[in-house]
C-alpha atoms as a PDB file:
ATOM      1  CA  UNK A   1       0.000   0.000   0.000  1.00  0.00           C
ATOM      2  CA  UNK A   2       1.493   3.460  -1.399  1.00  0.00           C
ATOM      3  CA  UNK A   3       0.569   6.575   0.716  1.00  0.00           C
ATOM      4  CA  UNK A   4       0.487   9.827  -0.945  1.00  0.00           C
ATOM      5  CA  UNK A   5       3.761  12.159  -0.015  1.00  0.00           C
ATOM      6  CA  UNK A   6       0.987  14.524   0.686  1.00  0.00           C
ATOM      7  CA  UNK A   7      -1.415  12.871   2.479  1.00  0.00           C
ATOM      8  CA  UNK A   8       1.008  10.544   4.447  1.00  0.00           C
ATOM      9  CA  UNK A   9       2.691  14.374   5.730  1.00  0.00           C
ATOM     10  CA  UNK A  10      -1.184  15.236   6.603  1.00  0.00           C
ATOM     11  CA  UNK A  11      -1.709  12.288   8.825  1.00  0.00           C
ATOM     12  CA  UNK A  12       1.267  12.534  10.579  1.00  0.00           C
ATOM     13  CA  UNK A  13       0.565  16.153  11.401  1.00  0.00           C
ATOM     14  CA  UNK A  14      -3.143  15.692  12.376  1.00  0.00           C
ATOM     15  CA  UNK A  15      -4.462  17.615   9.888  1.00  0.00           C
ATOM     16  CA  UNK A  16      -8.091  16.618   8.285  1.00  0.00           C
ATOM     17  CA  UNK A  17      -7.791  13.960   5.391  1.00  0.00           C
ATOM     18  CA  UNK A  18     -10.953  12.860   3.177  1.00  0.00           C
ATOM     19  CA  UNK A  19     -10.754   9.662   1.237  1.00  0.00           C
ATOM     20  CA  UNK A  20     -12.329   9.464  -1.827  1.00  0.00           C
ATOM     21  CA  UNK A  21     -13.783   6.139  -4.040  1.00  0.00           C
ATOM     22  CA  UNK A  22     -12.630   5.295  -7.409  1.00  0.00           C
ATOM     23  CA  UNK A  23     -15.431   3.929  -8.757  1.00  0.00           C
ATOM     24  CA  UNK A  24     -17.803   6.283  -9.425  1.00  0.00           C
ATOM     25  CA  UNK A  25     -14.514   7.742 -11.478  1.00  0.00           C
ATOM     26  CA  UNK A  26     -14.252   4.190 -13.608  1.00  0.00           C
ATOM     27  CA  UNK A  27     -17.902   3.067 -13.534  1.00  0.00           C
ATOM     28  CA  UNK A  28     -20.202   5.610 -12.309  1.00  0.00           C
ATOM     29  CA  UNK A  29     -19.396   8.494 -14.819  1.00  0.00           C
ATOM     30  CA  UNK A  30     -19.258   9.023 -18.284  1.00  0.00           C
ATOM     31  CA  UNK A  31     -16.023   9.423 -20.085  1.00  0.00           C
ATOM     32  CA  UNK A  32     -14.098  11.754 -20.667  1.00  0.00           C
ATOM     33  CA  UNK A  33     -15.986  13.953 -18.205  1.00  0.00           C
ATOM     34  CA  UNK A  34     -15.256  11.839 -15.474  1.00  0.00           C
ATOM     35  CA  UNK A  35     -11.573  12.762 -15.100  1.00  0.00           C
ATOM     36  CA  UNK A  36     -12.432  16.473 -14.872  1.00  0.00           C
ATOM     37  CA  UNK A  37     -15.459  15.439 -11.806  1.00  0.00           C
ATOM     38  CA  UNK A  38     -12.823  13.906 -10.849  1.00  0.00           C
ATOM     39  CA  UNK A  39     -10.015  16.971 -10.293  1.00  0.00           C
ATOM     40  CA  UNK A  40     -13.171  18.586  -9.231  1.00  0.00           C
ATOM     41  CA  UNK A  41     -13.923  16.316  -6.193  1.00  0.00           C
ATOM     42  CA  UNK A  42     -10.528  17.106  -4.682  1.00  0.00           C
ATOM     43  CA  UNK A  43     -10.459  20.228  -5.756  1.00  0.00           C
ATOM     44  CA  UNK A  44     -13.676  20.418  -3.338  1.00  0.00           C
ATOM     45  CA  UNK A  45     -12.129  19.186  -0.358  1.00  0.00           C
ATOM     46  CA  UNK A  46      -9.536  21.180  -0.639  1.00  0.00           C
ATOM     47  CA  UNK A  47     -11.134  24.463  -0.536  1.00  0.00           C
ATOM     48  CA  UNK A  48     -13.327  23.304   2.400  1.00  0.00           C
ATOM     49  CA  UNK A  49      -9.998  22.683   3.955  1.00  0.00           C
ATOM     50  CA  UNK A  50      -8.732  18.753   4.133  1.00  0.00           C
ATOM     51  CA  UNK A  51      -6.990  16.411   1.912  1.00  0.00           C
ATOM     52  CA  UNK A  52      -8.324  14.449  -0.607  1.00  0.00           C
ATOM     53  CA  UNK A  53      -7.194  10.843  -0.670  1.00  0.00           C
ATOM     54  CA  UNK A  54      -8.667   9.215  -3.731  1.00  0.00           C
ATOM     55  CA  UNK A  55      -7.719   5.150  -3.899  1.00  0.00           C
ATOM     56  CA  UNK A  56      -7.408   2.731  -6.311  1.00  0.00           C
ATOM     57  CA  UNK A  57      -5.275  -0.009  -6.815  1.00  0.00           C
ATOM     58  CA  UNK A  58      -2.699   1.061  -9.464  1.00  0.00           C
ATOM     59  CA  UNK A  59      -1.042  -1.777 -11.052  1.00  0.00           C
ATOM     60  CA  UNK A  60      -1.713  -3.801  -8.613  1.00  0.00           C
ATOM     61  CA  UNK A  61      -0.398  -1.601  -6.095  1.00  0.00           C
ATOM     62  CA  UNK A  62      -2.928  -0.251  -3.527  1.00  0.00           C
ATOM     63  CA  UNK A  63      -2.446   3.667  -3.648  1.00  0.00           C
ATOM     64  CA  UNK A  64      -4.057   6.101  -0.976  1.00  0.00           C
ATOM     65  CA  UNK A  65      -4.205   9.320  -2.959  1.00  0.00           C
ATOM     66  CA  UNK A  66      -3.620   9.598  -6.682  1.00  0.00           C
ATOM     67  CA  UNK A  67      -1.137  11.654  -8.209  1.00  0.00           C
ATOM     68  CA  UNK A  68      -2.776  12.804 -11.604  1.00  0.00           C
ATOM     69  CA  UNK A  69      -1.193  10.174 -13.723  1.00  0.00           C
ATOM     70  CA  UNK A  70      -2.691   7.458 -11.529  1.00  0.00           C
ATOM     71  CA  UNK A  71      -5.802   9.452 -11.309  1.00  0.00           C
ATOM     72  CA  UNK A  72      -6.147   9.899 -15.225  1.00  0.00           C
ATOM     73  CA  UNK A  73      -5.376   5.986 -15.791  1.00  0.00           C
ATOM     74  CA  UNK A  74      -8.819   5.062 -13.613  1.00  0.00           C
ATOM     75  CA  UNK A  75     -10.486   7.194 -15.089  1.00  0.00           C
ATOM     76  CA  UNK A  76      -9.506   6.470 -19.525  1.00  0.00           C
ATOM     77  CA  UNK A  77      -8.671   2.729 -18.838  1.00  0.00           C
ATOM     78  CA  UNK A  78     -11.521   0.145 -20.253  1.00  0.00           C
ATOM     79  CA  UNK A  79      -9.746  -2.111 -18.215  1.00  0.00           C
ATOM     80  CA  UNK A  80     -10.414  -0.988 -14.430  1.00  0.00           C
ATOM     81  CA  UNK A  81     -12.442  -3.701 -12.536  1.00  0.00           C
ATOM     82  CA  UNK A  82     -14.683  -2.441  -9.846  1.00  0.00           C
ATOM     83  CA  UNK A  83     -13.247  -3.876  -6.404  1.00  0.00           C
ATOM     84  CA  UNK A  84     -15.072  -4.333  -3.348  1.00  0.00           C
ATOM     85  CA  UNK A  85     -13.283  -6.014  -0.314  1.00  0.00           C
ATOM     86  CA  UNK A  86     -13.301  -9.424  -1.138  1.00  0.00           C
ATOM     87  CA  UNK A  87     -11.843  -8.758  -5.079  1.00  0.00           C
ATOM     88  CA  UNK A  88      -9.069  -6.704  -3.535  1.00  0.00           C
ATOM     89  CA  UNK A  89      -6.376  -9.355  -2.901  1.00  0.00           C
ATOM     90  CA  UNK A  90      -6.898 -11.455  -7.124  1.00  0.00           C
ATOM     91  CA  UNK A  91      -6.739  -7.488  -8.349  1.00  0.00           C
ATOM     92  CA  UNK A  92      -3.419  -6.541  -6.501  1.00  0.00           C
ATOM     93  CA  UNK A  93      -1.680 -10.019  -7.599  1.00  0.00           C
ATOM     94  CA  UNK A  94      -2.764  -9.901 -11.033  1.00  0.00           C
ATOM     95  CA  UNK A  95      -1.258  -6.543 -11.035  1.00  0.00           C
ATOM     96  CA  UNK A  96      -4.918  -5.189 -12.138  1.00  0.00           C
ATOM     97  CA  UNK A  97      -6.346  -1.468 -12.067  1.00  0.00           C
ATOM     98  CA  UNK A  98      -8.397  -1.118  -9.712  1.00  0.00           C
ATOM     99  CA  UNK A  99     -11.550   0.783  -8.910  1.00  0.00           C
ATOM    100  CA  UNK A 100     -13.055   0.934  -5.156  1.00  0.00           C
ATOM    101  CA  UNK A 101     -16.333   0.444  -3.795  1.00  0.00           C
ATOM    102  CA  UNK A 102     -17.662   2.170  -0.437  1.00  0.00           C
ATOM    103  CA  UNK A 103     -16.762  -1.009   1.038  1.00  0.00           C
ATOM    104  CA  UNK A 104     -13.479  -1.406  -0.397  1.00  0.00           C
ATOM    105  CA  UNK A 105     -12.766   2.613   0.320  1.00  0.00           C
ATOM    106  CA  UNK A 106     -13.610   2.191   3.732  1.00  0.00           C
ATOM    107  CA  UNK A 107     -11.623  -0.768   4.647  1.00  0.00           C
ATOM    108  CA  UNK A 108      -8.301   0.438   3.158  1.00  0.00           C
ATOM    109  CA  UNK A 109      -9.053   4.075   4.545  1.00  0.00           C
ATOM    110  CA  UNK A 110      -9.039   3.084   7.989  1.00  0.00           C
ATOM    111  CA  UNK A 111      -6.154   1.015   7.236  1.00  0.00           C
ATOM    112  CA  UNK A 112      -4.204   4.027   6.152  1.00  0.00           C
ATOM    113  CA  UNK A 113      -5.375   5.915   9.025  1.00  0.00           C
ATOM    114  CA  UNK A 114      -8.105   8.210   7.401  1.00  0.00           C
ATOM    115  CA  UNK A 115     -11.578   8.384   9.352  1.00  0.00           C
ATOM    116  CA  UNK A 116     -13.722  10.165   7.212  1.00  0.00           C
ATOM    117  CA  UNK A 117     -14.662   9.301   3.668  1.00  0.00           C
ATOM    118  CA  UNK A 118     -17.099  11.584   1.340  1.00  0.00           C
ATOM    119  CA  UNK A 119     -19.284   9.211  -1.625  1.00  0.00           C
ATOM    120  CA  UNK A 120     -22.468   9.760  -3.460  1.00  0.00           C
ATOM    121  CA  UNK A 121     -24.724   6.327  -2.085  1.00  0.00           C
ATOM    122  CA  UNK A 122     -24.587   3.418  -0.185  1.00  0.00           C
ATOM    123  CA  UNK A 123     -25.421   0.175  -1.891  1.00  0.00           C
ATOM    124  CA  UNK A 124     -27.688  -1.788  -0.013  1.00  0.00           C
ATOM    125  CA  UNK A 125     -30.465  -3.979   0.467  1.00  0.00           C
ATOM    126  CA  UNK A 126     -31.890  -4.675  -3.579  1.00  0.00           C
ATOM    127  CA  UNK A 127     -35.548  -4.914  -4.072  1.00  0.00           C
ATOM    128  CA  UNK A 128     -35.586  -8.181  -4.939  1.00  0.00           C
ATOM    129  CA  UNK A 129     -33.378  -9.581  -2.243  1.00  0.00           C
ATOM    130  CA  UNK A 130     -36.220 -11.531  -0.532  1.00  0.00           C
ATOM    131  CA  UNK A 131     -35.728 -14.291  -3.800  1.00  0.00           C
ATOM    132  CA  UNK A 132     -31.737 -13.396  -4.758  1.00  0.00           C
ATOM    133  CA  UNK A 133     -30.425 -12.359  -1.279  1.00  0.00           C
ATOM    134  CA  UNK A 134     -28.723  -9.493  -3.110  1.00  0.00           C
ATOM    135  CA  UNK A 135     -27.309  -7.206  -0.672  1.00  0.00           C
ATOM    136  CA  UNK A 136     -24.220  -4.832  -1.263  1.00  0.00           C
ATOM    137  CA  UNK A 137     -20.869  -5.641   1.074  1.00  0.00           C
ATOM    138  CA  UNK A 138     -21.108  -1.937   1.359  1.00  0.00           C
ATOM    139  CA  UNK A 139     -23.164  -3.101   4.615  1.00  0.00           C
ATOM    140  CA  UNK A 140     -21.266  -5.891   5.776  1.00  0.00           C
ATOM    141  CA  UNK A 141     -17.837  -3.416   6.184  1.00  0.00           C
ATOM    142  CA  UNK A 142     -19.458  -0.673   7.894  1.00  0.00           C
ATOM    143  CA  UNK A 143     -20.408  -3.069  10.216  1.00  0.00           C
ATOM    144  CA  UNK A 144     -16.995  -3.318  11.367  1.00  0.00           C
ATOM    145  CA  UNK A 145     -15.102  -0.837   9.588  1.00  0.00           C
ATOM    146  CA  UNK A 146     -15.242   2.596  12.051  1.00  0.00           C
ATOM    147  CA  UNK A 147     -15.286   5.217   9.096  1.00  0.00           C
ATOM    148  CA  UNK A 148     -17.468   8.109   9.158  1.00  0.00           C
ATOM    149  CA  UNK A 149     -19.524   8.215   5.814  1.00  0.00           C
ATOM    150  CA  UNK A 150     -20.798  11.458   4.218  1.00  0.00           C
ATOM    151  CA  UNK A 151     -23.302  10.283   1.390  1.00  0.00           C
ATOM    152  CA  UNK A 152     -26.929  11.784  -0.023  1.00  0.00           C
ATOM    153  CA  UNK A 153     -28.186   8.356   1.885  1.00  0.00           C
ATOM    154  CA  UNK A 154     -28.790   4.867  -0.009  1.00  0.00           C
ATOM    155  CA  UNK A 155     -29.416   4.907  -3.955  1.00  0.00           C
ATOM    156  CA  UNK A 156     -33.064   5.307  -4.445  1.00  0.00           C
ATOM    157  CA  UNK A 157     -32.433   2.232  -7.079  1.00  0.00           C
ATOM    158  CA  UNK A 158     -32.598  -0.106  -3.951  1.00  0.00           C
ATOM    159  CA  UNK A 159     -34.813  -1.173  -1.270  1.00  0.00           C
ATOM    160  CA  UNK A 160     -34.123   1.597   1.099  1.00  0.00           C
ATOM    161  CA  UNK A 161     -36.868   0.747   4.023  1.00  0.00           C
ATOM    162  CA  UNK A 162     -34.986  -2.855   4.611  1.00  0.00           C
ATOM    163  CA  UNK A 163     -31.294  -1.166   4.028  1.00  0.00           C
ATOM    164  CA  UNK A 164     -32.354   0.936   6.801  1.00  0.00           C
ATOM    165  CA  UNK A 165     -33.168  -1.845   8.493  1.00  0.00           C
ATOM    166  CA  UNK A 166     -30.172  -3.892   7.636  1.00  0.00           C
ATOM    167  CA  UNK A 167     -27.810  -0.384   9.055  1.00  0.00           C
ATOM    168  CA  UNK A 168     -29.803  -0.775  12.699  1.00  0.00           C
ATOM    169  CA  UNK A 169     -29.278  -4.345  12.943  1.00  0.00           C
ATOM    170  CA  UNK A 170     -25.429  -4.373  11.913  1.00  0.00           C
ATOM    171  CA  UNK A 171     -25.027  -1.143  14.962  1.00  0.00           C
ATOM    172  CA  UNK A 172     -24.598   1.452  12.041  1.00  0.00           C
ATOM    173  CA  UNK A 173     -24.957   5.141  13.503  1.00  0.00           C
ATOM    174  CA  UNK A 174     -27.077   6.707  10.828  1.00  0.00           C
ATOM    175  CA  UNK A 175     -27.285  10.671  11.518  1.00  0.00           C
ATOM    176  CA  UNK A 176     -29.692  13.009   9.061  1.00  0.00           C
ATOM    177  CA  UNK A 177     -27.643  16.203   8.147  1.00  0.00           C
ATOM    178  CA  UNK A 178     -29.819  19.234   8.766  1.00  0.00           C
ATOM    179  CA  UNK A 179     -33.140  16.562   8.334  1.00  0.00           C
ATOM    180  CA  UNK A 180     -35.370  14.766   9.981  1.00  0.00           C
ATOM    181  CA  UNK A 181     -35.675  12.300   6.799  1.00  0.00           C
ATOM    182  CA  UNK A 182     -33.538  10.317   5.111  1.00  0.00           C
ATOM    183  CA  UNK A 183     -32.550  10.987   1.694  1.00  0.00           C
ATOM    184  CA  UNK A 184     -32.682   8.717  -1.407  1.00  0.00           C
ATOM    185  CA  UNK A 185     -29.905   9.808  -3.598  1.00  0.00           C
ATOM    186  CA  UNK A 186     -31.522  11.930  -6.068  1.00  0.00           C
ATOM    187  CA  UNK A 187     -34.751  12.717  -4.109  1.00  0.00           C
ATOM    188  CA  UNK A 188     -34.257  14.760  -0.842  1.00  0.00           C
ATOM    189  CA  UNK A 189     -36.341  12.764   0.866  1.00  0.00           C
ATOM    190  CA  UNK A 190     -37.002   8.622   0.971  1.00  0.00           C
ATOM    191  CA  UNK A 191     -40.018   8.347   2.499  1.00  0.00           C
ATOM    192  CA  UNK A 192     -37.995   7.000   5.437  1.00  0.00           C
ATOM    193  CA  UNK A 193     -37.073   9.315   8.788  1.00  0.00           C
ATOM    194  CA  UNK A 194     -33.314   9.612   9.926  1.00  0.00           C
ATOM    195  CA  UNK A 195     -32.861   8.124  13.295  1.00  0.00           C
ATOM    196  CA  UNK A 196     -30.256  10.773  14.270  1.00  0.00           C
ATOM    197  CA  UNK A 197     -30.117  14.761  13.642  1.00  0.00           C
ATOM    198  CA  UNK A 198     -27.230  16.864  13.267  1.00  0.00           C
ATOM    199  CA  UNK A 199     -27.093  20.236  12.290  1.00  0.00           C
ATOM    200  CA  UNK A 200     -23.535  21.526  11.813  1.00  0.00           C
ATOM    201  CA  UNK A 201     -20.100  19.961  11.216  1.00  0.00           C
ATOM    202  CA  UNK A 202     -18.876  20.241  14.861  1.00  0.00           C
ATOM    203  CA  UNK A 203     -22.463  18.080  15.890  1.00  0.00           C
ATOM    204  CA  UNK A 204     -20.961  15.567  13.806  1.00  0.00           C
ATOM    205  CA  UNK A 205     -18.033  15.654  15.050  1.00  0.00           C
ATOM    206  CA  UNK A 206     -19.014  15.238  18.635  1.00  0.00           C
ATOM    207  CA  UNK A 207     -20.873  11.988  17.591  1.00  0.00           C
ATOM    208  CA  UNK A 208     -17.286  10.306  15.786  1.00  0.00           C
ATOM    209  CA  UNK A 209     -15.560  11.465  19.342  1.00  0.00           C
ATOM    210  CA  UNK A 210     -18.314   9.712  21.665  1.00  0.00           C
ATOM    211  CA  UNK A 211     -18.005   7.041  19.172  1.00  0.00           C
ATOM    212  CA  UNK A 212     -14.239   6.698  19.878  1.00  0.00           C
ATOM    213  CA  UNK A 213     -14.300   7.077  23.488  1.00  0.00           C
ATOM    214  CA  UNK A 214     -17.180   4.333  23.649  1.00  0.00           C
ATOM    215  CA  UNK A 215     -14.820   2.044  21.418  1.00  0.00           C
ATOM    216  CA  UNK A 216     -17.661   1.486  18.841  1.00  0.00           C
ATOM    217  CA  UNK A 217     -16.290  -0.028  15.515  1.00  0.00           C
ATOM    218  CA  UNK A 218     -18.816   0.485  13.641  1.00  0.00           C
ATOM    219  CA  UNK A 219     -19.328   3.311  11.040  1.00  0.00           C
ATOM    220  CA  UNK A 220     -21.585   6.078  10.940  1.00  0.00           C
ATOM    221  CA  UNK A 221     -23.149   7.129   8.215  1.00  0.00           C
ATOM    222  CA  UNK A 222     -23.366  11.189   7.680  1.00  0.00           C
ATOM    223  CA  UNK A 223     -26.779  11.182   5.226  1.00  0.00           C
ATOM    224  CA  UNK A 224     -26.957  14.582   3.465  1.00  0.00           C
ATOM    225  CA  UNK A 225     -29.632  15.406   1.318  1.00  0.00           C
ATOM    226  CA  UNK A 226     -29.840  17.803  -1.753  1.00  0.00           C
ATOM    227  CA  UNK A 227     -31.585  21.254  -1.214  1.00  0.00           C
ATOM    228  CA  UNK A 228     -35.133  19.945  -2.929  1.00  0.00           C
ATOM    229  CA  UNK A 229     -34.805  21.983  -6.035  1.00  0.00           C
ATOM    230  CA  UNK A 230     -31.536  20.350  -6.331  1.00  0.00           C
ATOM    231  CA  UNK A 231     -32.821  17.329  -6.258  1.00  0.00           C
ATOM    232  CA  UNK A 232     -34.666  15.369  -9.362  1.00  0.00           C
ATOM    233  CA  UNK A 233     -38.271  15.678 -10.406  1.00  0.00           C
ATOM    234  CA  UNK A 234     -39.466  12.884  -8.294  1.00  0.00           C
ATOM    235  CA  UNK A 235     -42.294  12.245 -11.098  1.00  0.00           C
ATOM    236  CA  UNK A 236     -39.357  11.545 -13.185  1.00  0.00           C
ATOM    237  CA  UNK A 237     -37.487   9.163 -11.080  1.00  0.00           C
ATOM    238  CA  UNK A 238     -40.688   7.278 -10.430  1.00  0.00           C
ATOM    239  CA  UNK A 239     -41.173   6.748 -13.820  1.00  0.00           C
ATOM    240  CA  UNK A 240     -37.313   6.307 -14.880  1.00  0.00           C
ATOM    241  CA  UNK A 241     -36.902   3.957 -11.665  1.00  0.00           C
ATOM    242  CA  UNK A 242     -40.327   1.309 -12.799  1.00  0.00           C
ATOM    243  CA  UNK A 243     -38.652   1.580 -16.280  1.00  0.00           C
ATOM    244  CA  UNK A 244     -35.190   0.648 -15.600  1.00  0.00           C
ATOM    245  CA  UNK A 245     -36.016  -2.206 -13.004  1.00  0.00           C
ATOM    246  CA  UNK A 246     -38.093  -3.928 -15.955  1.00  0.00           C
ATOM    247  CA  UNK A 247     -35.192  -3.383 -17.937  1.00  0.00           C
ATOM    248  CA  UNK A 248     -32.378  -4.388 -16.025  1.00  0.00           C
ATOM    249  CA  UNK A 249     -34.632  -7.722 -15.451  1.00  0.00           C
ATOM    250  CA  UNK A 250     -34.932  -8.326 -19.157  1.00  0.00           C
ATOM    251  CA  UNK A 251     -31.260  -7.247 -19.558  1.00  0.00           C
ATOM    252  CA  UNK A 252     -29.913  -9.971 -16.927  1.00  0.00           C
ATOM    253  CA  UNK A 253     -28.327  -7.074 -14.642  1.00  0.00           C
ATOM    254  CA  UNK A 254     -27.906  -8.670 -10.979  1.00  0.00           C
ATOM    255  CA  UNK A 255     -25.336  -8.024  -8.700  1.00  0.00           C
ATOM    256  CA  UNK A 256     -22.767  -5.967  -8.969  1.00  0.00           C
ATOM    257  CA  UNK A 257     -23.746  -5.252 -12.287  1.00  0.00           C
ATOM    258  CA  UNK A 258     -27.019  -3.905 -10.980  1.00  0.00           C
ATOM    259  CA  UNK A 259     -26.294  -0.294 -10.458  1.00  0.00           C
ATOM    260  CA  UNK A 260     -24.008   0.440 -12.995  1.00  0.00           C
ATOM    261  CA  UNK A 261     -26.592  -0.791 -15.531  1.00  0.00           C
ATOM    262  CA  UNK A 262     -29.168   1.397 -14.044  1.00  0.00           C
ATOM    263  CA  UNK A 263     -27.415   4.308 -13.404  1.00  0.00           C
ATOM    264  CA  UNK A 264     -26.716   4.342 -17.049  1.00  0.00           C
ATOM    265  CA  UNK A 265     -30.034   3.774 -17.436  1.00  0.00           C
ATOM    266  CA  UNK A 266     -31.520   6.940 -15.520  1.00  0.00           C
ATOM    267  CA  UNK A 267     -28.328   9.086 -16.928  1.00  0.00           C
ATOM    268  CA  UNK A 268     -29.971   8.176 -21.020  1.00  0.00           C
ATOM    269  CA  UNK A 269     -33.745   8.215 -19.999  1.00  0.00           C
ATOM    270  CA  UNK A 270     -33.369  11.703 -18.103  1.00  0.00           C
ATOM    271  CA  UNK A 271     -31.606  13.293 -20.786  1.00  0.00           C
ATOM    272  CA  UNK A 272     -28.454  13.587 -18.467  1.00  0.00           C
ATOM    273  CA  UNK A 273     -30.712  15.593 -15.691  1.00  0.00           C
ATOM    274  CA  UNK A 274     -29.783  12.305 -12.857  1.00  0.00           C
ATOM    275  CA  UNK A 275     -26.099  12.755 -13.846  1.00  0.00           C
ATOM    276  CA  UNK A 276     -25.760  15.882 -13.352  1.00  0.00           C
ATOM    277  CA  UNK A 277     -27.658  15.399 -10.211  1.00  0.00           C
ATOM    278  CA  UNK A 278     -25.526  12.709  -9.283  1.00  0.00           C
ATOM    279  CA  UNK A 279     -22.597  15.584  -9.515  1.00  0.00           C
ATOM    280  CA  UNK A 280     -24.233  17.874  -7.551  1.00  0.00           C
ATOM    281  CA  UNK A 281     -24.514  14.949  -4.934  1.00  0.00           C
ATOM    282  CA  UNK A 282     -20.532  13.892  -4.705  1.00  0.00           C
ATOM    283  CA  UNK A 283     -19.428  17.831  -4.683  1.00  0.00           C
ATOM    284  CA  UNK A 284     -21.661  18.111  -1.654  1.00  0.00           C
ATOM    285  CA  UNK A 285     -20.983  15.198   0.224  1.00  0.00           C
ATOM    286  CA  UNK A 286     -17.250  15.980  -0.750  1.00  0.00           C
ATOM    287  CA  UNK A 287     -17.198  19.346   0.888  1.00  0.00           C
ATOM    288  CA  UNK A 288     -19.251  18.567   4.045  1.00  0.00           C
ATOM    289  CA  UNK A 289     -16.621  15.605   4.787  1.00  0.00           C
ATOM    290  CA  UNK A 290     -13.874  17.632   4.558  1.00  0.00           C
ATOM    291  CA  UNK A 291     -15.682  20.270   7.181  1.00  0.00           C
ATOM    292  CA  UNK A 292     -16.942  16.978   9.393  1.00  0.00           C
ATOM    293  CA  UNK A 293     -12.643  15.728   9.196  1.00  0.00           C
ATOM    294  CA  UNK A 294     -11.328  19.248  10.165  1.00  0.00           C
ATOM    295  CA  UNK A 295     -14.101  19.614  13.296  1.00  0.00           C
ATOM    296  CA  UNK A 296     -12.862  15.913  14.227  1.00  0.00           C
ATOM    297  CA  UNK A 297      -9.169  16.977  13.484  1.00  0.00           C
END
């Protein structure tokens, strides 16, 4: 595992670092204009005052923050597999690029020492996990993994009532950021109430410190919501959402295939309104984690 000059001198000095996932660079953005969200990600959490940490595995090699060659090779390779925990090790000895999940972000985050990671949405729970038993690993990590999380709450793609219900059981702290309700991705509000409040940075900051002292190793999820005319016309999604479940059925997408194909899916079918939604959603999250890391700092 490679740290970052920069990031490694951050660490050691105490000041706020943010990690950063690779996949929504290689699979959840279009190219080339995911290489410029990219730059514009970090470029986020460093003007809200922390260091980015973006990781990937790099031939092979595990690297916590990404110079710009590194970064630009996730981003214009076809041949970056997406790697949650388990695919970590057959990447690294195959010498593979690698893009990270949540799961796989948070695990090799803490590793390195990081404690707060920014992301657009959990995986979770799919809608059709009663017959498949499809759930994301995203869940099983934070279960054990103690990261803090910022994210605009679980993809609305999923089943987010029994994700919600999946976080409780596994002892994930799930805190609403300036909401009583928990978001769904695109749509400020799920349908679903946040079981926590927090209003400001520093709130959240008090909760990773009691979590600490209380030796909890469990994450805690940061859910923050777009401003509603931020987010997309729910009509729309509704619509989009009934669509591309029928077609990601007929299509054969399961899995980890799953969001990808539907992501894709709302990104054509919205005329590109849910991507740049989806933007709008990372910068966000991006910023507020970097404000959450220097309050905890």
């Amino acid at each position: 595992m490679r740290v970052h000059e920069e990031v490694s001198e951050a660490l050691a000095a105490g000041r706020p670092v943010v990690a950063l996932e690779s996949t929504i660079i290689s699979h959840g953005l279009p190219r080339p204009r995911n290489l410029d969200v990219a730059r514009e990600i970090e470029a986020a959490v460093r003007t809200a005052g922390a260091v980015p940490a973006t990781i990937a595995l790099v031939g092979g090699e595990v690297r916590i923050g990404l110079d710009d060659a590194a970064l630009e090779a996730i981003a214009s390779s076809q041949e970056v597999v997406k790697c949650g925990v388990r695919d970590l090790a057959p990447a690294a000895a195959r010498g593979a690029h690698g893009a990270t999940t949540v799961a796989a972000t948070s695990y090799l985050a803490v590793r390195a020492g990081i404690g707060t990671f920014a992301t657009g949405g959990l995986g979770g729970v799919h809608r059709e996990a009663r017959e498949t038993w499809d759930e994301s690993a995203d869940l099983g990590t934070l279960a054990s993994t103690p990261v803090t999380v910022v994210c605009a709450g679980v993809k609305s793609i999923l089943d987010v009532g029994a994700t919600l219900e999946r976080l409780e059981t596994l002892n994930v702290t799930v805190l609403g950021y300036g909401t009583d309700a928990f978001p769904g991705f695109y749509l400020s509000d799920s349908g679903f109430p946040a079981p926590w409040r927090v209003d400001s940075p520093e709130e959240a900051a008090a909760v990773v410190r009691s979590r600490a002292g209380l030796g909890g190793d469990a994450a805690i999820v940061v859910a923050n919501p777009l401003p509603e005319d931020e987010q997309l016309d729910p009509a729309l999604h509704a619509r989009v959402l009934e669509d591309g479940l029928a077609a990601a059925e007929r299509a054969g997408a399961t899995g980890k295939d799953a969001t990808p194909f539907l992501l894709d899916f709302f990104h054509r079918e919205t005329g590109g309104a849910s991507l740049e939604v989806n933007i709008r959603i990372v910068l966000r999250n991006a910023e507020l984690a970097a404000r959450i890391a220097a309050a905890a700092a």
